[in-house]
Protein backbone atom coordinates (compact mmCIF):
# COMPACT_ATOMS: atom_id res chain seq x y z
CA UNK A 1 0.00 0.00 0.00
CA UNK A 2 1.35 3.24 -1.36
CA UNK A 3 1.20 6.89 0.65
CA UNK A 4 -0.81 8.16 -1.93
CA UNK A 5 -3.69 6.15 -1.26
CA UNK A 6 -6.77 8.30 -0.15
CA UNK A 7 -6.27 8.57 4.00
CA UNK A 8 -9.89 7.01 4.53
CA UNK A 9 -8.88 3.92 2.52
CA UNK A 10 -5.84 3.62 4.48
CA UNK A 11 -7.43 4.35 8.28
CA UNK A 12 -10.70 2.44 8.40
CA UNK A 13 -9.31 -0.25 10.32
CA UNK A 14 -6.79 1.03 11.78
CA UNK A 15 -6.45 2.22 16.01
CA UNK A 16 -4.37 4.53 17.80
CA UNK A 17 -1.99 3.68 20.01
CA UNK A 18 -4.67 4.96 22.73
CA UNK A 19 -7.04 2.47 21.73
CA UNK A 20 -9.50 4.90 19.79
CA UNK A 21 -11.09 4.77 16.03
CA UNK A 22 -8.84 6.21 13.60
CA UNK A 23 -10.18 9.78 12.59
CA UNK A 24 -11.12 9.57 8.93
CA UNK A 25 -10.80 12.87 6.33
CA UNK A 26 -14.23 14.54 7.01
CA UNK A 27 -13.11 14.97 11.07
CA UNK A 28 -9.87 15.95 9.81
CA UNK A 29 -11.15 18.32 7.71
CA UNK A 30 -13.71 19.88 10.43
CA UNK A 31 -10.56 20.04 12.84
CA UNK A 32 -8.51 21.69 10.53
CA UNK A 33 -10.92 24.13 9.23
CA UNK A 34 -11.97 25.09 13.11
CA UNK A 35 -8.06 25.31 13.28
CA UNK A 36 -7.31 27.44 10.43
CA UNK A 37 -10.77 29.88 11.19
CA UNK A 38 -9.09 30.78 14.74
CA UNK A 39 -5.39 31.20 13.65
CA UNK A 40 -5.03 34.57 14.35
CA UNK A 41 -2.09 36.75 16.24
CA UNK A 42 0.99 35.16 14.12
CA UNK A 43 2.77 32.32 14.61
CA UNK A 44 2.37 32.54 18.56
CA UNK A 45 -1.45 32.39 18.29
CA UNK A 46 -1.56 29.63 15.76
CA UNK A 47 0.68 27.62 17.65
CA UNK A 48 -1.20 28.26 20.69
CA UNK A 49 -4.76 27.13 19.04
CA UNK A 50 -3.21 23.97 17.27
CA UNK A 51 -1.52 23.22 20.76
CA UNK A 52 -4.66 23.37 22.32
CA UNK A 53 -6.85 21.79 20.16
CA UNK A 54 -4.11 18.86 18.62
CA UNK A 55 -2.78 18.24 21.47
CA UNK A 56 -5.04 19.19 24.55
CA UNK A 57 -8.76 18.68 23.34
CA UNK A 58 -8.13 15.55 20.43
CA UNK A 59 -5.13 14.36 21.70
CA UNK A 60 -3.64 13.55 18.98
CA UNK A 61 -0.16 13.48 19.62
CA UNK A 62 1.42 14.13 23.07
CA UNK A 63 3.39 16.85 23.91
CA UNK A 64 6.75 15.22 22.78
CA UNK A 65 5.67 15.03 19.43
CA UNK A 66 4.14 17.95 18.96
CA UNK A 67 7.45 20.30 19.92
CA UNK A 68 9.74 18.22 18.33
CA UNK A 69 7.55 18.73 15.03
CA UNK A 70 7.78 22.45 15.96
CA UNK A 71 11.53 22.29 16.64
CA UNK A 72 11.86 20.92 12.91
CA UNK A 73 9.75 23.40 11.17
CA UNK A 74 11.60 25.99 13.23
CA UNK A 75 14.29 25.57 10.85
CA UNK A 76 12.31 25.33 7.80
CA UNK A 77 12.35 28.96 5.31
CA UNK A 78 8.57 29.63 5.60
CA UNK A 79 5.78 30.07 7.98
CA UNK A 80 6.18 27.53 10.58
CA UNK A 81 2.78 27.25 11.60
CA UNK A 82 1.43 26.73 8.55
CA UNK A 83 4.38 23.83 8.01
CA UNK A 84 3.86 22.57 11.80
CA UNK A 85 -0.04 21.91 10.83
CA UNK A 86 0.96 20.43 7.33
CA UNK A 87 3.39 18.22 9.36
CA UNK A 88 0.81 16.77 11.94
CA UNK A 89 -1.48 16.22 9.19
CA UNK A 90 1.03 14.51 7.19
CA UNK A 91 1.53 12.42 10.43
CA UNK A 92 -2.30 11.86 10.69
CA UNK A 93 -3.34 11.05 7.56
CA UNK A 94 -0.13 10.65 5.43
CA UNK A 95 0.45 13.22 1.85
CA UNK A 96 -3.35 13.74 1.71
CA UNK A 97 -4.03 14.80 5.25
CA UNK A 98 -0.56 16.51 5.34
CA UNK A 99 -2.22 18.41 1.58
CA UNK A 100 -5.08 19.42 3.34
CA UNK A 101 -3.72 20.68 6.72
CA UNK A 102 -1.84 22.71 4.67
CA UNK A 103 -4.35 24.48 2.44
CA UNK A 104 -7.00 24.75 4.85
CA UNK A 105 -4.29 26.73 7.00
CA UNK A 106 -3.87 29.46 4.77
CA UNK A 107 -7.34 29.36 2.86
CA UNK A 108 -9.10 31.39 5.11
CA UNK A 109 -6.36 34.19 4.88
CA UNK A 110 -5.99 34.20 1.57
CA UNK A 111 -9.64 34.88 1.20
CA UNK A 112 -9.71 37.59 3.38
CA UNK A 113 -6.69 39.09 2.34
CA UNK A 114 -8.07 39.09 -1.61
CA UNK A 115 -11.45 40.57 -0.64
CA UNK A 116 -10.15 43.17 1.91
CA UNK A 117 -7.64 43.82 -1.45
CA UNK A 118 -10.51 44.57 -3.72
CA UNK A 119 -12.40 46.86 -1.23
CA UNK A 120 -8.22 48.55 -1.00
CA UNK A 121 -8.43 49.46 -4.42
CA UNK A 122 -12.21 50.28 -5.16
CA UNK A 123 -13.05 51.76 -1.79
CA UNK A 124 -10.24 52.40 0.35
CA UNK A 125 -12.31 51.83 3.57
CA UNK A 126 -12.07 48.77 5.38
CA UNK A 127 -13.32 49.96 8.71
CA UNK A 128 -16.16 47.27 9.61
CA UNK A 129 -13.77 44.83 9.18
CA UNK A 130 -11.06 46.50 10.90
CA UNK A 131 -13.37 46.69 14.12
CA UNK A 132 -14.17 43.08 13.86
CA UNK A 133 -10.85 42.14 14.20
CA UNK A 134 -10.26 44.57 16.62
CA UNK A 135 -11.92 42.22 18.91
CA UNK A 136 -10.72 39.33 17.72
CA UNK A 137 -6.75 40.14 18.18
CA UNK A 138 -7.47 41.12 22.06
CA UNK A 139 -8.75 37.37 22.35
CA UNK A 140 -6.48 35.71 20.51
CA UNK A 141 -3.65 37.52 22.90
CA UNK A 142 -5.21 35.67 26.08
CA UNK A 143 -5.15 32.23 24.18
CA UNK A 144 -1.34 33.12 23.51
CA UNK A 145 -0.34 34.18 26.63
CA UNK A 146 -2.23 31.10 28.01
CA UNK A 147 0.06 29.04 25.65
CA UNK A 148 3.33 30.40 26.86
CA UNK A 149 2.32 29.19 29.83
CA UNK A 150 0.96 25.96 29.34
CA UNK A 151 4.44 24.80 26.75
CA UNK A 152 6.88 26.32 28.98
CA UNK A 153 5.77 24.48 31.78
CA UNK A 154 5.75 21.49 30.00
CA UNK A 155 8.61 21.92 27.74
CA UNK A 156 11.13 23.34 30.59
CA UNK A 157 12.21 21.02 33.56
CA UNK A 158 16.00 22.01 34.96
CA UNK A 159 17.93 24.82 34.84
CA UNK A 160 19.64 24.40 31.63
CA UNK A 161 16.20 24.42 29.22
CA UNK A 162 15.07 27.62 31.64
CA UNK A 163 18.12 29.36 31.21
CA UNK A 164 18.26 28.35 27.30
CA UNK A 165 15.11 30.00 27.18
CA UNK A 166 15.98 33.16 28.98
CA UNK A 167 18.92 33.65 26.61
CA UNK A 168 17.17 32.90 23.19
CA UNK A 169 14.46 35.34 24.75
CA UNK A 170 16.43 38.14 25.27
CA UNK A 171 18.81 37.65 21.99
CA UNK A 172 15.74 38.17 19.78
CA UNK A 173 14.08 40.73 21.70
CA UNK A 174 16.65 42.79 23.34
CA UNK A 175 19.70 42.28 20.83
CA UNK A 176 17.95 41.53 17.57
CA UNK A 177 19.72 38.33 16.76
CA UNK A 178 18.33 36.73 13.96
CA UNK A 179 16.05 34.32 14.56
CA UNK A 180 17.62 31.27 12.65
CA UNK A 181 20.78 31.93 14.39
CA UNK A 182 19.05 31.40 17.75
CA UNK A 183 17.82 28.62 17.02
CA UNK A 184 20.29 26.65 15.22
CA UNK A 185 22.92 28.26 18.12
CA UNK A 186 20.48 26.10 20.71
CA UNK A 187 20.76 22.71 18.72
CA UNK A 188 24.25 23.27 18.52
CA UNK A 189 23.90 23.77 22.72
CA UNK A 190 22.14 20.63 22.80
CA UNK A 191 23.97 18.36 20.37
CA UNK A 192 27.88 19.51 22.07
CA UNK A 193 25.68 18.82 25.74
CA UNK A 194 24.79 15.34 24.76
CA UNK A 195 27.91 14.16 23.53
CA UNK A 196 29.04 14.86 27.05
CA UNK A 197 27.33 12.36 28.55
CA UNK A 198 24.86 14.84 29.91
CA UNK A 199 21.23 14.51 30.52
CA UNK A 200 20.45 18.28 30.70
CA UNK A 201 18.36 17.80 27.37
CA UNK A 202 17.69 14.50 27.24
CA UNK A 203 13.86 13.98 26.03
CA UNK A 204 13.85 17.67 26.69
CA UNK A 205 11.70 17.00 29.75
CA UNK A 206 8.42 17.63 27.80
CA UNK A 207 6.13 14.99 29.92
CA UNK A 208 4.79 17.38 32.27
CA UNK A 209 1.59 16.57 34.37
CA UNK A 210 -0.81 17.67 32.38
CA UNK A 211 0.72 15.74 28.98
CA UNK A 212 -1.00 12.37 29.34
CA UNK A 213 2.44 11.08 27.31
CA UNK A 214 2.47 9.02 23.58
CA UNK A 215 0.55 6.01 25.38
CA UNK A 216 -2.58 8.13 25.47
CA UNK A 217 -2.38 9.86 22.14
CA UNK A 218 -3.99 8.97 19.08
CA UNK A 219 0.24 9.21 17.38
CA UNK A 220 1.63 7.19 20.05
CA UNK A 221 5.34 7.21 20.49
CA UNK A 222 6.47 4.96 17.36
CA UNK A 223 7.30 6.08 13.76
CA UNK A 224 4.53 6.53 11.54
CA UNK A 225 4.10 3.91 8.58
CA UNK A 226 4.52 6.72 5.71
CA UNK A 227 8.68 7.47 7.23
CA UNK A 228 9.93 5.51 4.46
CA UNK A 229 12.52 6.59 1.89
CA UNK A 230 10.59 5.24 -0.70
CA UNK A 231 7.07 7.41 0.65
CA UNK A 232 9.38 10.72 -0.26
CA UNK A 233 10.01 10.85 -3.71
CA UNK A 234 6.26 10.91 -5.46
CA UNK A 235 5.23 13.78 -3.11
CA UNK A 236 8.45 15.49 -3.21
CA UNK A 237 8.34 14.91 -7.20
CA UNK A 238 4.85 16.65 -6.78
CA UNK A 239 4.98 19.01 -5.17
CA UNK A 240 8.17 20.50 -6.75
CA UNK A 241 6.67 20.25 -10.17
CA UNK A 242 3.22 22.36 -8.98
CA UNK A 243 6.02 24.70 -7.80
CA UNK A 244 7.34 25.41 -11.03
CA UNK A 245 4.48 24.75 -13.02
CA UNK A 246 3.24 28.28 -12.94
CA UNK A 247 6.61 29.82 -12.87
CA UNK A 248 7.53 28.05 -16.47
CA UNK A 249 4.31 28.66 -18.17
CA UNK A 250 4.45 32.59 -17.44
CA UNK A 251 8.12 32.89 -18.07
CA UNK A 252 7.69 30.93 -21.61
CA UNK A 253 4.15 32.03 -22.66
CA UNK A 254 4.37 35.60 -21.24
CA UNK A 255 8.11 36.67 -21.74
CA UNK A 256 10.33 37.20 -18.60
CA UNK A 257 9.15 41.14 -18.48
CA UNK A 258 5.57 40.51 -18.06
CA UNK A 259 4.25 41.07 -14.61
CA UNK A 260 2.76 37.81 -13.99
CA UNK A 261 6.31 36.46 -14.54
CA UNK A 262 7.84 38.85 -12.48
CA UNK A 263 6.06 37.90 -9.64
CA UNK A 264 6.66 34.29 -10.12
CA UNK A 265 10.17 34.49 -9.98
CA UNK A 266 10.85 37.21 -7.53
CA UNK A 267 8.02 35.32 -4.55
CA UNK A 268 9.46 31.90 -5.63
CA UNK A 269 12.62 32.99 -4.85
CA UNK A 270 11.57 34.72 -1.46
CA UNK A 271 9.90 31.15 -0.84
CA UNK A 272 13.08 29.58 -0.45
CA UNK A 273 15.30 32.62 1.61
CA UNK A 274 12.16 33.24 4.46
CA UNK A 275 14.08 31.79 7.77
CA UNK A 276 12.36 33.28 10.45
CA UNK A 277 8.98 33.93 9.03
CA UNK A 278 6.98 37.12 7.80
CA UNK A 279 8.87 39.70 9.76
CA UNK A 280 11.95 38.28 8.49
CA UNK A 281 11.60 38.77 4.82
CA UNK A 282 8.80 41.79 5.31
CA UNK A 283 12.02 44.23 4.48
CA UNK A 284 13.11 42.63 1.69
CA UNK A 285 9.60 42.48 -0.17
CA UNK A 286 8.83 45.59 1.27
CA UNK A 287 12.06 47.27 -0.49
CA UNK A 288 11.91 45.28 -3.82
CA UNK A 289 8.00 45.87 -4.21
CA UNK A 290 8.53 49.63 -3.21
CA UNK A 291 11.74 51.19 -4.43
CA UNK A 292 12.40 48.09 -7.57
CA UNK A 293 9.58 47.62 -8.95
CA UNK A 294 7.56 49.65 -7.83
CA UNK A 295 4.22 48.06 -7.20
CA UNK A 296 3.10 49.86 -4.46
CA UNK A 297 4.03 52.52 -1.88
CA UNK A 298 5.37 52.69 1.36
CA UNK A 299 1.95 53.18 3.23
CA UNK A 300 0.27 50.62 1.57
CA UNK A 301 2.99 48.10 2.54
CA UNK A 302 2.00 48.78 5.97
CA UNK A 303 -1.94 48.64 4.99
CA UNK A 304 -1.09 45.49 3.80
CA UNK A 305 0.96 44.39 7.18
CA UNK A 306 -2.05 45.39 8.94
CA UNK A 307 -4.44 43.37 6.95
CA UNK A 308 -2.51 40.05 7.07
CA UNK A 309 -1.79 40.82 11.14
CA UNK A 310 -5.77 41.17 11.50
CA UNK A 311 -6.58 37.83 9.41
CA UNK A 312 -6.01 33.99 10.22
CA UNK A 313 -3.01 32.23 8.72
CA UNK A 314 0.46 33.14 8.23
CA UNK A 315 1.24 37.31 8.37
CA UNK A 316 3.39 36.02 5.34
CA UNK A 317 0.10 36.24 3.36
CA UNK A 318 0.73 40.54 3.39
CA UNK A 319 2.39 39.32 -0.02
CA UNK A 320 -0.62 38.35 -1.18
CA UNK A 321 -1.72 42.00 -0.69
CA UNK A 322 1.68 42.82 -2.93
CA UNK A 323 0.99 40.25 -5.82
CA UNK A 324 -2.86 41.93 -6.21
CA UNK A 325 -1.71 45.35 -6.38
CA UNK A 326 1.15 44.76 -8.40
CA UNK A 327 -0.79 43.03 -11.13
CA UNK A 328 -3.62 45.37 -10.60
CA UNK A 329 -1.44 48.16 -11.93
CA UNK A 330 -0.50 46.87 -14.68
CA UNK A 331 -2.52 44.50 -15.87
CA UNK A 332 -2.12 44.48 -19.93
CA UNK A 333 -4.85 43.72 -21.57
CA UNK A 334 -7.01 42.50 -18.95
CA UNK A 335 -9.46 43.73 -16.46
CA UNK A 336 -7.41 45.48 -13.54
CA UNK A 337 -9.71 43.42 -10.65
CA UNK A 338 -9.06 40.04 -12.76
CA UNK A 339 -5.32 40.56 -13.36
CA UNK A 340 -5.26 41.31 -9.33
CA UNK A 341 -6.80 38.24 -8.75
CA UNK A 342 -4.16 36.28 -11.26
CA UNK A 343 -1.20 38.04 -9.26
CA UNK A 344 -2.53 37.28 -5.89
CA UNK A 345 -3.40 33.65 -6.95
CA UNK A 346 -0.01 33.12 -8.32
CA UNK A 347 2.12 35.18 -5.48
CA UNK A 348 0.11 32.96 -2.84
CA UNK A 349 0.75 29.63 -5.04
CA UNK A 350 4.58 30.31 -5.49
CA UNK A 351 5.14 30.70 -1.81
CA UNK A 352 3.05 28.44 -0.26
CA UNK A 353 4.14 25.34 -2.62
CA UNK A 354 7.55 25.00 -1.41
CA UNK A 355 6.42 24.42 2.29
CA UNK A 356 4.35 21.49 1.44
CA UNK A 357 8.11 20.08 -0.50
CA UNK A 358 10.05 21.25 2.58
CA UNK A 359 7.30 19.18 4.96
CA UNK A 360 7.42 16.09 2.29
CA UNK A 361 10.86 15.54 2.01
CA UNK A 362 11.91 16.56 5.25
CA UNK A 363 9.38 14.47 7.65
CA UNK A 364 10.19 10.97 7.14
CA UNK A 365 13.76 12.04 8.19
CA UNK A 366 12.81 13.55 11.17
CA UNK A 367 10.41 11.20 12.36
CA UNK A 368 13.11 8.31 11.89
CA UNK A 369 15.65 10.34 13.85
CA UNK A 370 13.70 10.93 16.58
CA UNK A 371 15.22 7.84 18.55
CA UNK A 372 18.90 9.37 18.12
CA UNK A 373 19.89 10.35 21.26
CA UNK A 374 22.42 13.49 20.37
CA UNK A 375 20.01 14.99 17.67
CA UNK A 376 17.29 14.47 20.08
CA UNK A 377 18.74 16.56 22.46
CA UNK A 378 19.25 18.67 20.15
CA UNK A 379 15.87 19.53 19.11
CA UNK A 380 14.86 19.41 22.85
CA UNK A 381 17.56 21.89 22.97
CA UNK A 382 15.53 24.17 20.16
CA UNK A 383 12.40 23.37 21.92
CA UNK A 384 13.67 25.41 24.73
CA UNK A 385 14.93 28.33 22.64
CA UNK A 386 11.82 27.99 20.91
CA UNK A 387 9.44 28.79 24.22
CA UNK A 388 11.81 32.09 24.44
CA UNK A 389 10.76 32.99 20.52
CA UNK A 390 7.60 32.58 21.14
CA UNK A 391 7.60 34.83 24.30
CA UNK A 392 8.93 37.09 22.49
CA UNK A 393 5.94 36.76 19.51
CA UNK A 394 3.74 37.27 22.60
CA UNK A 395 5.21 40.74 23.61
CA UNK A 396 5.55 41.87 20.55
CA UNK A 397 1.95 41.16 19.81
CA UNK A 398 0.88 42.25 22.85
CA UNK A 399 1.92 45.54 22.58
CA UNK A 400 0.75 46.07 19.39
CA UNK A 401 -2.95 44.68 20.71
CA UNK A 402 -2.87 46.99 23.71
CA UNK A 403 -0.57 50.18 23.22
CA UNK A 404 -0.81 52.73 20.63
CA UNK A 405 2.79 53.56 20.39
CA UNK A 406 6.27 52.60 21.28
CA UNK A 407 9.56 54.32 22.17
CA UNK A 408 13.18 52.74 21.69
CA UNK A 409 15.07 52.28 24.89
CA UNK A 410 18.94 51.57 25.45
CA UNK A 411 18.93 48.99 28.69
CA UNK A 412 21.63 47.40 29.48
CA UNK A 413 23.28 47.50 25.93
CA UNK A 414 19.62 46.48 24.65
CA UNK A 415 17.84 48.72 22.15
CA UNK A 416 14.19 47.39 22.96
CA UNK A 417 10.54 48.80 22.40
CA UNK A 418 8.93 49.84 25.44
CA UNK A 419 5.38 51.03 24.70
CA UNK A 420 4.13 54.59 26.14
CA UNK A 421 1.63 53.95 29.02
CA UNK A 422 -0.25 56.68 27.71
CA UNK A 423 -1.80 55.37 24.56
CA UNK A 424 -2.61 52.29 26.43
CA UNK A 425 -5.79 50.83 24.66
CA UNK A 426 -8.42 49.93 27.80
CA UNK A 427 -11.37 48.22 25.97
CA UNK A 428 -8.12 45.57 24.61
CA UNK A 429 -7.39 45.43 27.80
CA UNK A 430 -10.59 44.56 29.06
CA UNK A 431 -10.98 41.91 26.29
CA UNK A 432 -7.93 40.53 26.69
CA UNK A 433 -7.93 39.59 30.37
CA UNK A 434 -11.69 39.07 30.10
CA UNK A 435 -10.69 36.82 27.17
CA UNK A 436 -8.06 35.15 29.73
CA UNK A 437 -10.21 34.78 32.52
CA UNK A 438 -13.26 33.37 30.25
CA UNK A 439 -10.75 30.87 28.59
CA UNK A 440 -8.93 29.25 31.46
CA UNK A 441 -10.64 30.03 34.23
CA UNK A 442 -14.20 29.52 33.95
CA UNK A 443 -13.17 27.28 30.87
CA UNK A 444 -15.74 29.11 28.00
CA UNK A 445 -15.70 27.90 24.40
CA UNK A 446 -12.47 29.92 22.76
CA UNK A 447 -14.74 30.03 19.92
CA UNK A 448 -17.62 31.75 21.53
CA UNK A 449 -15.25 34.10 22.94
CA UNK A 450 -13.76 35.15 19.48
CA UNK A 451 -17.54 35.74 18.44
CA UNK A 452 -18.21 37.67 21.46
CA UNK A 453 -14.88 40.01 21.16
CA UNK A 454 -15.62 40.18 17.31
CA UNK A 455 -18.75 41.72 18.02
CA UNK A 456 -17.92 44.03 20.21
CA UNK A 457 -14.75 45.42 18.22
CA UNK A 458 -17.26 45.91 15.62
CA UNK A 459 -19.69 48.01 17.67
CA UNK A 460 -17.04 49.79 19.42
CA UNK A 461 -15.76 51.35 16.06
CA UNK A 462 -19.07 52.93 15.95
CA UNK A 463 -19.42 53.98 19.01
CA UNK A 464 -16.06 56.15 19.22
C-alpha cells in the first residue's frame, strides 16, 4: 500500500496507540478548518490554538511530538505554523491529510486578504472589518499568553532548558539576533551537551503533568508507517513540479518582463530565503515591491501588514496583498480586478508550494531520527529556545494589541521597544484579560469568545 492512497482507505481499520477509532478525512477536515478559522495573532497564536486543540482537546499526539515537530519546522524557510499543521497532518493522515492541513491553513487568509484587497483598491475603507478584528486580536492575545504558559511548563524542567530559554528570549528581543541563528545556536547547545554524557536535554523534559504522554495519544510514540525513503520521492516529485508549473508557463508564454512572470520568480525565490517567518523577509519584499519595482508605496505596505496581522493564517500572506496590487497596476490587456486576482493567486501559489516540499521531504527524516539520542537533544535543545521565541511573539503582539505607540530604549546594551503607558488601549485590555479569565478560568468555548470580542470590536468602532 502506497502513501498516496486516499487517508480514509488507508485508516478504516486502523487504532491509535490509545485504543480509539482512527479519525477519517471529514473529522480531519472539520478540525482543521476550526483550526485554520481561529489562527489569528501570528505564529504565537496559531501555535497556541493547534496546541490546544491537537494536542489538549483531540489528543492527537502528546506533547513530545508535537514540539519536536515544531523544533523541525523551526528551521524550515517559511511560515512555521502553517508547516507545523501540514506536518501533523502529514503524520495523521499521510500526503493527503498533510495536503489538506496545509491548504485549509492558509485558505481562510488568503480569502480575506483578496477581498479586503478589492475593497483597497475600489473603496479604500475597510473599517467594519477592521473593528471586527479589533476584537478578535485582544482574544487571541489571552489564548497566547495562556500558551506560553501551558508549553513552557511542559517543555522546561532544569535549569539548563530555563536558562536556554531566557537567553534565546532576550537575543531576539533585546539584541535583535536573527532568529535562525538562535535557534540553530540552541541545537548546537544541545547536540555539544549530549555528547558529554549529559542529561540536561535528554527527552527535553516535555512529559509534564498535564501531557498524558504518547501512550494516550492517538500518534503514540512509534514512527509513523509513511517514514519511508521510498514514501518521499512521489510527493516530493509533486509538489516541486506544482512549484514550477506556474513559474515556467508565465516565463515561456508571457516573456520574462511581463508582470505575472515577475512575480513568479521574484516570490518563488523569497519562498526559499524566508528563515524566520513574515517579519523576516517583510524588508526585503517591502524594499523590492517599493523602491524596484515599484508596485506599491510605502503606506500601503503597511496597509497590507495590517491586513494580514488582523486575518487567520500566516502574516506572510501581506504578499498576497503585494501580488494583487502589483498586477492590478498593470494588468495588460485584462481587467485590472481580474489581473489582481491572477497576481494574488499566483504570489500565494509560489510561496506556499515549497512548504508542502520542505514538509514532504523533510518528515520521514525527522520522524526516523527521533530515537537518536544526540540529535534528540538537540531539538529538545531548540524546543527550549523555541518557548523564548515565542515569548517574544507574545510581547511583541501584545503591545501592538494593547498600546498605541512605542519608544526605543537603550537597557543594558539592549535597544528594545517599550510602549508609552499613555496610549494604552483599555477596551483591549478589558478583552484581553476578560478573554483570559473566560478561557482558562471559567473554561468558556475559545470560539464563543472570538464571536463575542468580534462583536464588540465591531460596535465599538461605531461607538467612538
Amino acid at each position: 500500500m502506497t502513501d498516496t492512497t486516499p487517508a480514509d482507505t488507508q485508516d478504516a481499520v486502523r487504532s491509535g496507540a490509545d485504543g480509539r477509532p482512527w479519525p477519517g478525512m471529514a473529522e480531519a477536515f472539520g478540525v482543521w478548518a476550526r483550526i485554520a478559522l481561529m489562527s489569528f495573532g501570528g505564529p504565537a497564536g496559531q501555535i497556541a490554538v493547534m496546541h490546544r486543540i491537537l494536542v489538549e482537546e483531540k489528543r492527537w499526539l502528546s506533547e513530545t511530538r508535537f514540539l519536536h515537530a515544531l523544533n523541525f519546522c523551526m528551521l524550515l524557510p517559511g511560515p512555521e505554523a502553517q508547516q507545523l499543521a501540514t506536518y501533523i497532518g502529514w503524520l495523521v493522515h499521510r500526503t493527503w491529510g498533510g495536503l489538506l492541513a496545509g491548504v485549509l491553513f492558509i485558505l481562510p487568509g488568503a480569502v480575506a486578504i483578496l477581498a479586503l484587497s478589492y475593497v483597497y483598491v475600489t473603496f479604500g475603507d475597510v473599517t467594519l472589518v477592521e473593528g471586527i478584528f479589533y476584537g478578535l486580536k485582544a482574544a487571541v492575545l489571552a489564548i497566547v499568553l495562556g500558551a506560553v504558559f501551558r508549553i513552557a511548563g511542559k517543555a522546561l524542567h532544569g535549569w539548563g532548558p530555563w536558562v536556554l530559554a531566557g537567553a534565546s528570549f532576550i537575543a531576539i528581543f533585546g539584541y535583535g539576533v536573527p532568529f535562525p541563528i538562535v535557534v540553530l545556536s540552541a541545537g548546537v547547545v544541545g547536540f555539544a551537551v549530549a555528547r558529554t554524557g549529559s542529561g540536561m536535554f535528554a527527552g527535553g523534559g516535555h512529559h509534564g503533568k498535564a501531557d498524558a504522554g504518547p501512550a494516550d495519544s492517538l500518534l503514540g510514540d512509534t514512527a509513523p508507517e509513511q517514514a519511508t525513503l521510498r514514501s518521499v520521492a512521489l510527493p516530493a516529485v509533486c509538489a516541486a513540479a506544482l512549484w514550477a508549473l506556474p513559474v515556467v508557463v508565465c516565463m515561456v508564454w508571457l516573456g520574462p518582463g511581463n508582470v505575472f512572470s515577475i512575480i513568479a520568480v521574484f516570490f518563488s525565490k523569497m519562498a526559499t530565503v524566508t528563515f524566520g517567518g513574515a517579519y523576516a523577509v517583510l524588508a526585503y519584499v517591502a524594499q523590492a515591491g517599493v523602491e524596484t519595482h515599484g508596485w506599491l508605496q510605502p503606506h500601503e505596505m503597511l496597509d497590507g501588514l495590517g491586513m494580514a496581522e488582523t486575518t487567520p493564517g500566516p502574516l506572510i500572506m501581506v504578499v498576497q496583498f503585494v501580488g494583487y496590487l502589483a498586477a492590478y497596476r498593470d494588468p495588460g490587456g485584462l481587467d485590472p480586478s481580474t489581473a489582481g486576482l491572477i497576481g494574488a493567486g499566483l504570489t500565494t501559489w509560489v510561496t506556499f508550494a515549497p512548504c508542502f516540499l520542505w514538509i514532504f521531504v523533510g518528515a520521514p527524516y525527522i520522524e526516523r531520527l527521533r530515537r537518536n539520542t544526540s540529535l534528540s537533544a538537540a531539538l529538545s535543545a531548540i524546543t527550549a529556545a523555541v518557548v523564548g521565541v515565542i515569548l517574544n511573539l507574545a510581547v511583541w503582539f501584545g503591545q501592538h494589541v494593547l498600546f498605541g505607540s512605542q519608544r526605543q530604549a537603550d537597557i543594558l546594551g539592549m535597544q528594545i521597544s517599550v510602549p508609552d503607558p499613555g496610549t494604552v488601549d483599555l477596551l483591549a485590555a478589558i478583552l484581553c484579560v476578560g478573554s483570559l479569565l473566560a478561557i482558562t478560568r471559567f473554561r468558556v468555548s475559545p470560539v464563543l469568545v472570538l464571536a463575542l470580542c468580534a462583536g464588540i470590536g465591531a460596535g465599538a468602532v461605531y461607538a467612538v
